[in-house]
PDB file of N, CA and C in Angstrom:
ATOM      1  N   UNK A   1      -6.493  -1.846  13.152  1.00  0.00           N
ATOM      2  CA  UNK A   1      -5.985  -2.936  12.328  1.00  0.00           C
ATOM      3  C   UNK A   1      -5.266  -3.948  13.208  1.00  0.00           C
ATOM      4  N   UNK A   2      -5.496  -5.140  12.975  1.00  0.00           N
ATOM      5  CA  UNK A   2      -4.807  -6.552  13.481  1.00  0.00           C
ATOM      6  C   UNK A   2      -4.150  -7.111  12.747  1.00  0.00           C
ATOM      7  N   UNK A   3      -3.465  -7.346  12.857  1.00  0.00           N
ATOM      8  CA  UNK A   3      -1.841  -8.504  12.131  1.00  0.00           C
ATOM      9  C   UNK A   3      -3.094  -9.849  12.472  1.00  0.00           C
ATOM     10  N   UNK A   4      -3.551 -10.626  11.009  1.00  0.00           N
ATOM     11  CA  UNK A   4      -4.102 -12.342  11.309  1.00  0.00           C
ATOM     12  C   UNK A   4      -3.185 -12.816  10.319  1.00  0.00           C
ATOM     13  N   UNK A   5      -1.945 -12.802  10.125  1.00  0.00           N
ATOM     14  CA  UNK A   5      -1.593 -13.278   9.622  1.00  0.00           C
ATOM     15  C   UNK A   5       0.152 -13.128   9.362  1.00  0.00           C
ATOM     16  N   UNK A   6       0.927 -14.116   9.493  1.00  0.00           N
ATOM     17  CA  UNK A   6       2.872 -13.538   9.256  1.00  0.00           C
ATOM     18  C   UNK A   6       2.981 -14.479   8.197  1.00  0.00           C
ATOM     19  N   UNK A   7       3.487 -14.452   7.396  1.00  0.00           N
ATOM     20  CA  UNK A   7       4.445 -15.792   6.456  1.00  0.00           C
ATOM     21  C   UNK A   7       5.972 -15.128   5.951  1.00  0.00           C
ATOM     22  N   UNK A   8       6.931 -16.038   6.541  1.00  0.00           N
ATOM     23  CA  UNK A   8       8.015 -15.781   5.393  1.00  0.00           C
ATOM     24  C   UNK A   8       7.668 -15.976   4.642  1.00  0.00           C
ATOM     25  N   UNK A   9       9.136 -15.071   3.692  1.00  0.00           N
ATOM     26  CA  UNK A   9       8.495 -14.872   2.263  1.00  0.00           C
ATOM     27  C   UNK A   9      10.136 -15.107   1.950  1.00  0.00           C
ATOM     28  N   UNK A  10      10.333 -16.154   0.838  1.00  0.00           N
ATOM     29  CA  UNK A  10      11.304 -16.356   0.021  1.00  0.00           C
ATOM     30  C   UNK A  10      12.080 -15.162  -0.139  1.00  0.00           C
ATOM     31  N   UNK A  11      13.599 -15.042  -0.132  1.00  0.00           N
ATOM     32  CA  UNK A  11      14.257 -13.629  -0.709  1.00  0.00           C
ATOM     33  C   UNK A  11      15.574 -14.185  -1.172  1.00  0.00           C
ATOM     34  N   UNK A  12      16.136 -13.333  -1.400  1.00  0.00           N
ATOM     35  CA  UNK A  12      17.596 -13.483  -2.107  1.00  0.00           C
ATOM     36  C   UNK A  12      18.036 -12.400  -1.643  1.00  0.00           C
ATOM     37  N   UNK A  13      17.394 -11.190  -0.592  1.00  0.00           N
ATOM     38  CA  UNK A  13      18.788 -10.699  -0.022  1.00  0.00           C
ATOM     39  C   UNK A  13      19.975 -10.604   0.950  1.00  0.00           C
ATOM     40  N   UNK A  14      20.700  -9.852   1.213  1.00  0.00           N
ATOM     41  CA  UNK A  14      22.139 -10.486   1.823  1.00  0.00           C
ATOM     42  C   UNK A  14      21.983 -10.419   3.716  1.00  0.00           C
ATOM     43  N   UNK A  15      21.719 -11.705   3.957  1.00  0.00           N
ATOM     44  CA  UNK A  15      21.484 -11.522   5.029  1.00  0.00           C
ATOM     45  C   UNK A  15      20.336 -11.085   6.296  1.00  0.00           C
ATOM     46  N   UNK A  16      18.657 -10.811   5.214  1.00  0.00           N
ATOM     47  CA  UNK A  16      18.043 -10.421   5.475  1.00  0.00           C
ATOM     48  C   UNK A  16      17.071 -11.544   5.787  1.00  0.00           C
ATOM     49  N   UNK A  17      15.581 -10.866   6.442  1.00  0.00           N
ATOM     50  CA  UNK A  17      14.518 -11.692   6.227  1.00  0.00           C
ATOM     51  C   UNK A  17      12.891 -10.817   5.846  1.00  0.00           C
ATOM     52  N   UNK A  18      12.581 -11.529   5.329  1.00  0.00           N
ATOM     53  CA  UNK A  18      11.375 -10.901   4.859  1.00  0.00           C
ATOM     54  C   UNK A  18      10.047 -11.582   4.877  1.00  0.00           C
ATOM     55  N   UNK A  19       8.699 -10.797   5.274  1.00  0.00           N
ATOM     56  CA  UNK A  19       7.746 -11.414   5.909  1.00  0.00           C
ATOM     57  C   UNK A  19       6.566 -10.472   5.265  1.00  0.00           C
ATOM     58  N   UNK A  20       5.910 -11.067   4.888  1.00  0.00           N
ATOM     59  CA  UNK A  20       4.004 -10.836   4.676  1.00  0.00           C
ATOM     60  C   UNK A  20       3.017 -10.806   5.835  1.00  0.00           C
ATOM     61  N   UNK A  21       2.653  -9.560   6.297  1.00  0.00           N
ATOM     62  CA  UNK A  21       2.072  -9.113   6.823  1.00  0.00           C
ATOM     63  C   UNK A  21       0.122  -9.167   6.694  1.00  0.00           C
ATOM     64  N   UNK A  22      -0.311 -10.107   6.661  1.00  0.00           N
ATOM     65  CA  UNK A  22      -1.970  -9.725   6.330  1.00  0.00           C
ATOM     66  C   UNK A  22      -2.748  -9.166   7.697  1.00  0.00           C
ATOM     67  N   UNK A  23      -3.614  -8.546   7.218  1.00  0.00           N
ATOM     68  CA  UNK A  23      -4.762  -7.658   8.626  1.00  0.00           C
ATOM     69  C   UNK A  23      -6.293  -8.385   8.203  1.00  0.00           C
ATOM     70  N   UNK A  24      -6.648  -7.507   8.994  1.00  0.00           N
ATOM     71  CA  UNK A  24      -8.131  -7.865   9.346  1.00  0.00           C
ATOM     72  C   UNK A  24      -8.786  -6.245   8.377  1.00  0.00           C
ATOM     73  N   UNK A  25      -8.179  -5.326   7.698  1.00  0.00           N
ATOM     74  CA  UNK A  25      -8.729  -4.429   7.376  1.00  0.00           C
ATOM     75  C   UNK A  25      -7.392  -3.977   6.445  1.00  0.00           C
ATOM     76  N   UNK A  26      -7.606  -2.981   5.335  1.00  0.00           N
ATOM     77  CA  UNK A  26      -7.047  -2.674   4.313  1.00  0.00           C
ATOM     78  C   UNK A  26      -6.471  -1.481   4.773  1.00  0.00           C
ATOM     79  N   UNK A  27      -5.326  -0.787   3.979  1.00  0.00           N
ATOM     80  CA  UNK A  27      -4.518   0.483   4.005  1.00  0.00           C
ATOM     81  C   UNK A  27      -5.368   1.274   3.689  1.00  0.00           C
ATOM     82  N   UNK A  28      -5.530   2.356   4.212  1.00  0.00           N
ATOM     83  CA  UNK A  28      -6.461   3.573   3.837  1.00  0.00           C
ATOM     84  C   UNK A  28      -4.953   4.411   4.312  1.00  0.00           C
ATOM     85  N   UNK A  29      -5.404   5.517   3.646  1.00  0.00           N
ATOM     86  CA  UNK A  29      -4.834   6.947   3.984  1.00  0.00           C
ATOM     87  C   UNK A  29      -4.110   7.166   5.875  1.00  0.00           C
ATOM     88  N   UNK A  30      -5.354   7.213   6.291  1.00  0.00           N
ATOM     89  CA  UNK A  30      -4.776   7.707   7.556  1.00  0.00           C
ATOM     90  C   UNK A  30      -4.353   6.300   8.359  1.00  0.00           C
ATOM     91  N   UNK A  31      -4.505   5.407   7.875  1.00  0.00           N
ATOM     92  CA  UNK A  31      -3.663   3.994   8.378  1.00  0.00           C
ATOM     93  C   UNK A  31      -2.576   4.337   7.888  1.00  0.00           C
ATOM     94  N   UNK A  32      -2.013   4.456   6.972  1.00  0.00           N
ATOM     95  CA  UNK A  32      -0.743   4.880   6.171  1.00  0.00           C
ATOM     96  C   UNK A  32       0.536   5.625   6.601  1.00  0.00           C
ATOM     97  N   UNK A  33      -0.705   6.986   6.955  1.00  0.00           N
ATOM     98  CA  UNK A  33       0.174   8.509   7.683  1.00  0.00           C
ATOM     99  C   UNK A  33       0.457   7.585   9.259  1.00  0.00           C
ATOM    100  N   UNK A  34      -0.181   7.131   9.708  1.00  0.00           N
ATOM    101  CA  UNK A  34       0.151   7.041  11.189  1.00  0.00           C
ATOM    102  C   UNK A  34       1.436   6.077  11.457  1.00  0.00           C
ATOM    103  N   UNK A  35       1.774   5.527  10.291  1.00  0.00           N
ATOM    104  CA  UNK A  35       2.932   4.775  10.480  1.00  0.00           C
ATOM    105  C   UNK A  35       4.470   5.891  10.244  1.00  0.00           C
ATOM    106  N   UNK A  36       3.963   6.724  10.351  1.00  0.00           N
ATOM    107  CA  UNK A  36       5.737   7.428  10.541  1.00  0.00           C
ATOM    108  C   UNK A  36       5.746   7.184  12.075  1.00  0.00           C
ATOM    109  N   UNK A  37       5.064   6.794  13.111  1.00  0.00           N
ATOM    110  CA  UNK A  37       5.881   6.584  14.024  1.00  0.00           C
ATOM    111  C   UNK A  37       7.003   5.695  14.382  1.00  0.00           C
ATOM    112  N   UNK A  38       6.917   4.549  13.094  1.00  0.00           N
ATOM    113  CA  UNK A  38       8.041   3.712  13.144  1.00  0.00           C
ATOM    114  C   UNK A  38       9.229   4.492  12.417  1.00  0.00           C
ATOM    115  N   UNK A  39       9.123   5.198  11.980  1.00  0.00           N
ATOM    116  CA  UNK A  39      10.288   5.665  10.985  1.00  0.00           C
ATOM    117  C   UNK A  39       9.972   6.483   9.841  1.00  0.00           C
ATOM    118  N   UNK A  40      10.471   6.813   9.122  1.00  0.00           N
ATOM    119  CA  UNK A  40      10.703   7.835   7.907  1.00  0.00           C
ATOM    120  C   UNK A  40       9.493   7.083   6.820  1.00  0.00           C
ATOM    121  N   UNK A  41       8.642   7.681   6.793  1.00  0.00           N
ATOM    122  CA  UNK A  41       7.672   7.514   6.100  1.00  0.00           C
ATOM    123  C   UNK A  41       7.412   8.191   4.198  1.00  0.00           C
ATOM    124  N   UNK A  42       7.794   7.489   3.436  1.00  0.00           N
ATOM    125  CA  UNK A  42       7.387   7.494   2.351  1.00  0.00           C
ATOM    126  C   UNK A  42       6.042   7.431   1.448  1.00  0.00           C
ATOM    127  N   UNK A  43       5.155   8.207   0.731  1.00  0.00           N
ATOM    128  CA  UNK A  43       4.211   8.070   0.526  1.00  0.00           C
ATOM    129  C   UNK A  43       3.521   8.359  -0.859  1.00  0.00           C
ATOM    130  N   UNK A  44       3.264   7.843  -1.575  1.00  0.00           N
ATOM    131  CA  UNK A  44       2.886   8.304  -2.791  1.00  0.00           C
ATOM    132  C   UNK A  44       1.553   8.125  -3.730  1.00  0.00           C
ATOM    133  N   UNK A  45       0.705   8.747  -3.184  1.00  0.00           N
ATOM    134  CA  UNK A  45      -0.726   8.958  -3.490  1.00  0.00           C
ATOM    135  C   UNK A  45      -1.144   9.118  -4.769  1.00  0.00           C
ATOM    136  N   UNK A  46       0.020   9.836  -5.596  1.00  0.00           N
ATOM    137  CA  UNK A  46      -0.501   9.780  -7.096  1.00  0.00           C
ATOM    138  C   UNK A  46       0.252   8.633  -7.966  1.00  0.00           C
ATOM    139  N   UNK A  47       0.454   7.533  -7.164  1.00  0.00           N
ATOM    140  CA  UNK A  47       0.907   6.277  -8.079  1.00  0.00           C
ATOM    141  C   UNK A  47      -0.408   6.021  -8.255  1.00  0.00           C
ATOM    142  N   UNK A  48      -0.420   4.636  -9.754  1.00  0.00           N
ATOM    143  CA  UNK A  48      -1.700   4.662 -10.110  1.00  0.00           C
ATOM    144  C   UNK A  48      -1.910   3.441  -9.008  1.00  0.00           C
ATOM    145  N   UNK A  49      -1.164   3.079  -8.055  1.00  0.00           N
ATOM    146  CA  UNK A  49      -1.909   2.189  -7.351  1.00  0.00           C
ATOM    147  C   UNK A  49      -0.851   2.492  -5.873  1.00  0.00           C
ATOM    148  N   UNK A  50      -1.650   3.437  -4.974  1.00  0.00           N
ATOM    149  CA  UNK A  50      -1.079   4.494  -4.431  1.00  0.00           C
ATOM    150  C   UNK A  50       0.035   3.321  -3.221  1.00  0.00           C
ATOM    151  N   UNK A  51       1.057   3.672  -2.883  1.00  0.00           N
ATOM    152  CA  UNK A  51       2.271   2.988  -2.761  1.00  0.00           C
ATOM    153  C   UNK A  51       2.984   3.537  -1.444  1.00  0.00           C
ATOM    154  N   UNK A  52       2.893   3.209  -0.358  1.00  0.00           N
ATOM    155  CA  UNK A  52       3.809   3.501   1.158  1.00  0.00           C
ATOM    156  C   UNK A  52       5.109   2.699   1.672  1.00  0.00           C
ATOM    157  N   UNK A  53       5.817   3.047   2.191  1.00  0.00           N
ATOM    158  CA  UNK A  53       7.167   2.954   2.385  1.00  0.00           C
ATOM    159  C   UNK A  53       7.923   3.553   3.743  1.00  0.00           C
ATOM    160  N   UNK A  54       7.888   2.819   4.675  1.00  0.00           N
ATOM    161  CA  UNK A  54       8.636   2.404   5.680  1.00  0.00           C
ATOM    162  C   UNK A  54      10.742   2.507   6.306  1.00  0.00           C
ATOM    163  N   UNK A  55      10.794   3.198   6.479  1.00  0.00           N
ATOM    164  CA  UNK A  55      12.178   2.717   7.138  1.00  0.00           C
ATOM    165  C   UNK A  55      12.348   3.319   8.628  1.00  0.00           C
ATOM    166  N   UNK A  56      13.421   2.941   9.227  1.00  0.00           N
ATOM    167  CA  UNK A  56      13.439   2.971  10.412  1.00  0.00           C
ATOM    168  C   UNK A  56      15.019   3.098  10.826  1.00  0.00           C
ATOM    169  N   UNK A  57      15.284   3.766  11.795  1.00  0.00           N
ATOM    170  CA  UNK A  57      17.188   4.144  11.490  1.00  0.00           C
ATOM    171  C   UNK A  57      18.210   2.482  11.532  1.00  0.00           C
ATOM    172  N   UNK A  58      17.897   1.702  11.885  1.00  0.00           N
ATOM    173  CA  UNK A  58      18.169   0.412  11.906  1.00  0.00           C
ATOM    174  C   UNK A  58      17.970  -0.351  10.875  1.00  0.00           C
ATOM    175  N   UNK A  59      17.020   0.035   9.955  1.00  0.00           N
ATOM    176  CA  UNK A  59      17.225  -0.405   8.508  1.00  0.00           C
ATOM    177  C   UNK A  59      16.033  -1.490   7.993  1.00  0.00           C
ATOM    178  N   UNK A  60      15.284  -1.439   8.982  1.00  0.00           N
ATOM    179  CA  UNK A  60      13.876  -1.989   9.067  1.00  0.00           C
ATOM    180  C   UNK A  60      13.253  -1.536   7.844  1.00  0.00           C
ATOM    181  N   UNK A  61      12.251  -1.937   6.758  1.00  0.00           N
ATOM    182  CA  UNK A  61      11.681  -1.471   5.590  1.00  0.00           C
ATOM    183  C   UNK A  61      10.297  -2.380   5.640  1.00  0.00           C
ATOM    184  N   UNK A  62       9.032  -1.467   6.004  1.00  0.00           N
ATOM    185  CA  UNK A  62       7.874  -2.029   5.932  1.00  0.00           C
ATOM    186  C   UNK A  62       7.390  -1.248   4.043  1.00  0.00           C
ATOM    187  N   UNK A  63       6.606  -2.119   3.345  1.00  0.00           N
ATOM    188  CA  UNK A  63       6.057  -1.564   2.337  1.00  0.00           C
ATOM    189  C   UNK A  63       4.874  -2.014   1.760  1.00  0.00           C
ATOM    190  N   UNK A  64       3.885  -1.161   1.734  1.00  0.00           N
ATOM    191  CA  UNK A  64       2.356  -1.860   1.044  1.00  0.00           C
ATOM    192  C   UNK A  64       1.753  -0.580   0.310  1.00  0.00           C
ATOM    193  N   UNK A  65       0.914  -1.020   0.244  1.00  0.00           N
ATOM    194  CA  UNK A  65      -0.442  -0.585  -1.307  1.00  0.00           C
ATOM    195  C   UNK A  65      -1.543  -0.073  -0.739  1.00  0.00           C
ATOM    196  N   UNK A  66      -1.829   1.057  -0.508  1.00  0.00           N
ATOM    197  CA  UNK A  66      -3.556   1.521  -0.036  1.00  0.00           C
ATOM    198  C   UNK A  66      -4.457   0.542  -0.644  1.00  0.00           C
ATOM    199  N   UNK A  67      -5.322   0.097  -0.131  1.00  0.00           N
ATOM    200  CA  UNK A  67      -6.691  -0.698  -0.367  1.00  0.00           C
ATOM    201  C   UNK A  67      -6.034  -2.531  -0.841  1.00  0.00           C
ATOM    202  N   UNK A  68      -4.892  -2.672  -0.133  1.00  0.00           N
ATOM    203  CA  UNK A  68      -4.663  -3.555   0.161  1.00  0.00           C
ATOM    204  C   UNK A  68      -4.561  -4.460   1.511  1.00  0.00           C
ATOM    205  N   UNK A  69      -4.912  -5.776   2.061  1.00  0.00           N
ATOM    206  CA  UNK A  69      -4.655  -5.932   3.471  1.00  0.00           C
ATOM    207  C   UNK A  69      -3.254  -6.612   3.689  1.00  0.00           C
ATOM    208  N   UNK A  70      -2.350  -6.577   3.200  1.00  0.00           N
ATOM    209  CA  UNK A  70      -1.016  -7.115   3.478  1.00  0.00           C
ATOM    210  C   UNK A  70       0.191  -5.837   3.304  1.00  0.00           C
ATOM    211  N   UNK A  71       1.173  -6.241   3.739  1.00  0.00           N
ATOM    212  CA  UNK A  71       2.549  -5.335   3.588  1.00  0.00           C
ATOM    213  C   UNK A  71       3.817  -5.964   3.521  1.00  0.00           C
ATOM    214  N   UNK A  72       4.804  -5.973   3.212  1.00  0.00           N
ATOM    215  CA  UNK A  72       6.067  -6.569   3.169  1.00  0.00           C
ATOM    216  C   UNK A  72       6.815  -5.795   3.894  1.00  0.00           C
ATOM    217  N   UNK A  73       7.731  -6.813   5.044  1.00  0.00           N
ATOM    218  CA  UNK A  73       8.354  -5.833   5.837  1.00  0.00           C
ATOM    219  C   UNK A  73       9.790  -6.820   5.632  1.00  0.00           C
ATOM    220  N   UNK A  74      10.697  -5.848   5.362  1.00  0.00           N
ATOM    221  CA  UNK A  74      12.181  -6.559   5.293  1.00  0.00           C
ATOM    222  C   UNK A  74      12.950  -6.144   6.465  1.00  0.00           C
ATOM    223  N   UNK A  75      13.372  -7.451   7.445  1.00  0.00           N
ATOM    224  CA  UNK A  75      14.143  -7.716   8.679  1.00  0.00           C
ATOM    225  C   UNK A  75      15.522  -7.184   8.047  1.00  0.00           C
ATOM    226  N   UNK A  76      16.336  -6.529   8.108  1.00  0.00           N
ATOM    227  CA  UNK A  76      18.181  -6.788   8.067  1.00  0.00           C
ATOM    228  C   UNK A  76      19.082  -6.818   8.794  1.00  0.00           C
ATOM    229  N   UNK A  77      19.762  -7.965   9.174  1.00  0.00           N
ATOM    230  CA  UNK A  77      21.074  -7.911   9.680  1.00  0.00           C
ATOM    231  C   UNK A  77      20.501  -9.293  10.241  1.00  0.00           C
ATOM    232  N   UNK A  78      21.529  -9.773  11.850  1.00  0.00           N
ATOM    233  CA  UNK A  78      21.641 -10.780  12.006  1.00  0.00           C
ATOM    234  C   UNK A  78      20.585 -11.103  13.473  1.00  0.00           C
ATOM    235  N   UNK A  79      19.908 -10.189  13.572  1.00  0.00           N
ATOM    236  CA  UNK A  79      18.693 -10.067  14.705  1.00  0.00           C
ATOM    237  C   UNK A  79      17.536 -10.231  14.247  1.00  0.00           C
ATOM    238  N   UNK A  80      17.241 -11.385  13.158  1.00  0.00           N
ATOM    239  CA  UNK A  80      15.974 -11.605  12.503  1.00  0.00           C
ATOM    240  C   UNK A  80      14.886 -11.537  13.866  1.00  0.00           C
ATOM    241  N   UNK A  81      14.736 -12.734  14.751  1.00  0.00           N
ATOM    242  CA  UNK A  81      13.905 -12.797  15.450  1.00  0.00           C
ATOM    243  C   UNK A  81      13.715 -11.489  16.397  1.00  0.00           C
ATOM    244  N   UNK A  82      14.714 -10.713  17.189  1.00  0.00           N
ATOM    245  CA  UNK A  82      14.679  -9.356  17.761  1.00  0.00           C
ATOM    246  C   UNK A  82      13.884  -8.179  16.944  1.00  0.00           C
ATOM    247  N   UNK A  83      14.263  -8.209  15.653  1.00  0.00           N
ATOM    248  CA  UNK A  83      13.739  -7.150  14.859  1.00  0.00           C
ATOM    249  C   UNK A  83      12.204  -7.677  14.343  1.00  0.00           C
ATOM    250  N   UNK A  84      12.010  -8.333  14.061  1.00  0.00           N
ATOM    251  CA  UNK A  84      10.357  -8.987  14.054  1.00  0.00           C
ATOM    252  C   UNK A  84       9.816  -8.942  15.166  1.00  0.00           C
ATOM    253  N   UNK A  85       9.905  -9.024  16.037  1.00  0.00           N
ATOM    254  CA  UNK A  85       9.330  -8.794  17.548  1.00  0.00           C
ATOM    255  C   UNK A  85       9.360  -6.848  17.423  1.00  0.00           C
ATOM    256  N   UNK A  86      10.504  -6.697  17.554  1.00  0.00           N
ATOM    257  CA  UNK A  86      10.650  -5.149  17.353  1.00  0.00           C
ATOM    258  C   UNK A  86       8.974  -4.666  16.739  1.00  0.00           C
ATOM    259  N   UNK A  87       9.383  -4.676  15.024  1.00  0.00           N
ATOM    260  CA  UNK A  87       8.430  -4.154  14.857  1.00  0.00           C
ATOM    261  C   UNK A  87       6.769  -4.797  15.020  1.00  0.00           C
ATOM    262  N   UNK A  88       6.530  -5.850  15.206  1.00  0.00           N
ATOM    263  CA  UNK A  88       5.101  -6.126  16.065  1.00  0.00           C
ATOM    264  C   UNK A  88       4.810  -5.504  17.151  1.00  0.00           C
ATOM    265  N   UNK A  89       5.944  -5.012  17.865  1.00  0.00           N
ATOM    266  CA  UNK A  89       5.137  -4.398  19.159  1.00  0.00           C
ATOM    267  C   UNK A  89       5.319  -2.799  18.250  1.00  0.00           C
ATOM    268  N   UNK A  90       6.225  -2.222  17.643  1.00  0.00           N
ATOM    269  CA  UNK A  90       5.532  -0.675  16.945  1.00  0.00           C
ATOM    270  C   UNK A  90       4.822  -0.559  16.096  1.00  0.00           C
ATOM    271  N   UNK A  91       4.180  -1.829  15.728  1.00  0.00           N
ATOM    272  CA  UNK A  91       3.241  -1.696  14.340  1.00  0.00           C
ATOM    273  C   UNK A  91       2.207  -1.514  15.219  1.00  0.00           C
ATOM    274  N   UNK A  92       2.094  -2.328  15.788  1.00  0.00           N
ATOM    275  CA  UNK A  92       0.270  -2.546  16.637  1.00  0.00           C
ATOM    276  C   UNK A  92       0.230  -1.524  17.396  1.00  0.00           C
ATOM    277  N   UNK A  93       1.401  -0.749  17.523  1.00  0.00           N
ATOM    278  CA  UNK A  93       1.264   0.655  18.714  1.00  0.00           C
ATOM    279  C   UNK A  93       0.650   1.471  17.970  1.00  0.00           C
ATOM    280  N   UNK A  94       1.371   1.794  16.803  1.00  0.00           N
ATOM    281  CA  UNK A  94       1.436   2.725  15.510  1.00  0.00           C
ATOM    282  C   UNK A  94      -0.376   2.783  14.861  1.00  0.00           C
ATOM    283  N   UNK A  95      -0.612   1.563  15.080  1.00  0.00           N
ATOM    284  CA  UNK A  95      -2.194   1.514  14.159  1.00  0.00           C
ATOM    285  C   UNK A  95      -3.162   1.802  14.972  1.00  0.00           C
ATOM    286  N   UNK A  96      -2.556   1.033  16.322  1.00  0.00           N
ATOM    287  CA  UNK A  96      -3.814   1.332  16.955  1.00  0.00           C
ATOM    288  C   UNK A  96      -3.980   2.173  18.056  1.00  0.00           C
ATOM    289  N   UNK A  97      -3.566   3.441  17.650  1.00  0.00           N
ATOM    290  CA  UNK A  97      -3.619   4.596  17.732  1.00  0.00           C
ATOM    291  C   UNK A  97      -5.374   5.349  17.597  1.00  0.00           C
ATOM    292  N   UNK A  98      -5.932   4.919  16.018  1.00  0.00           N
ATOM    293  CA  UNK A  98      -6.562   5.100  15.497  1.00  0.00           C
ATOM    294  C   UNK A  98      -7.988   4.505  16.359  1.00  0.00           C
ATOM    295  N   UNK A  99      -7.909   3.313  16.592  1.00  0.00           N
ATOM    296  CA  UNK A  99      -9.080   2.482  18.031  1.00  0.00           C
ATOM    297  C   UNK A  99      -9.578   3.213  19.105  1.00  0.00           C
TER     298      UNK A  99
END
């Protein structure tokens, strides 16, 4: 999977930033599992529209939808640009694993 795409994304929370993530290919299962290398991985397969969840001890929160190609990842604190860099270089580590 490839990141073609970043957009902020409007928020209202305290101090944070938040960004839309689109790929070149959709969430499947084992795209999903391989992201606990960023952090504490949440996962829930019997939602009716199966639902993953991201954190990281720093407070990083990636979240998307199997058979979707985007994710929402929420930046917090006052290292917006550090922590977006952050996780681009462990996302693209994390996925492309799988390559």
């Amino acid at each position: 999977m490839r990141i073609v795409e970043t957009r902020k994304v409007e928020d209202c929370f305290n101090g944070s930033s938040l960004y839309r993530y689109s790929f070149d290919a959709v969430w499947n299962q084992a795209s999903m599992l391989q992201l606990s290398d960023l952090g504490k991985l949440s996962y829930y397969p019997h939602f009716p529209r199966p639902f993953f969840r991201v954190r990281d001890s720093l407070g990083m929160e990636v979240k998307g939808i199997e058979g979707e190609d985007s994710c929402l990842v929420v930046l917090p604190g006052q290292e917006h640009a550090e922590s977006k860099l952050r996780f681009e270089t462990l996302f693209e580590t994390a996925v492309d694993k799988e390559s």
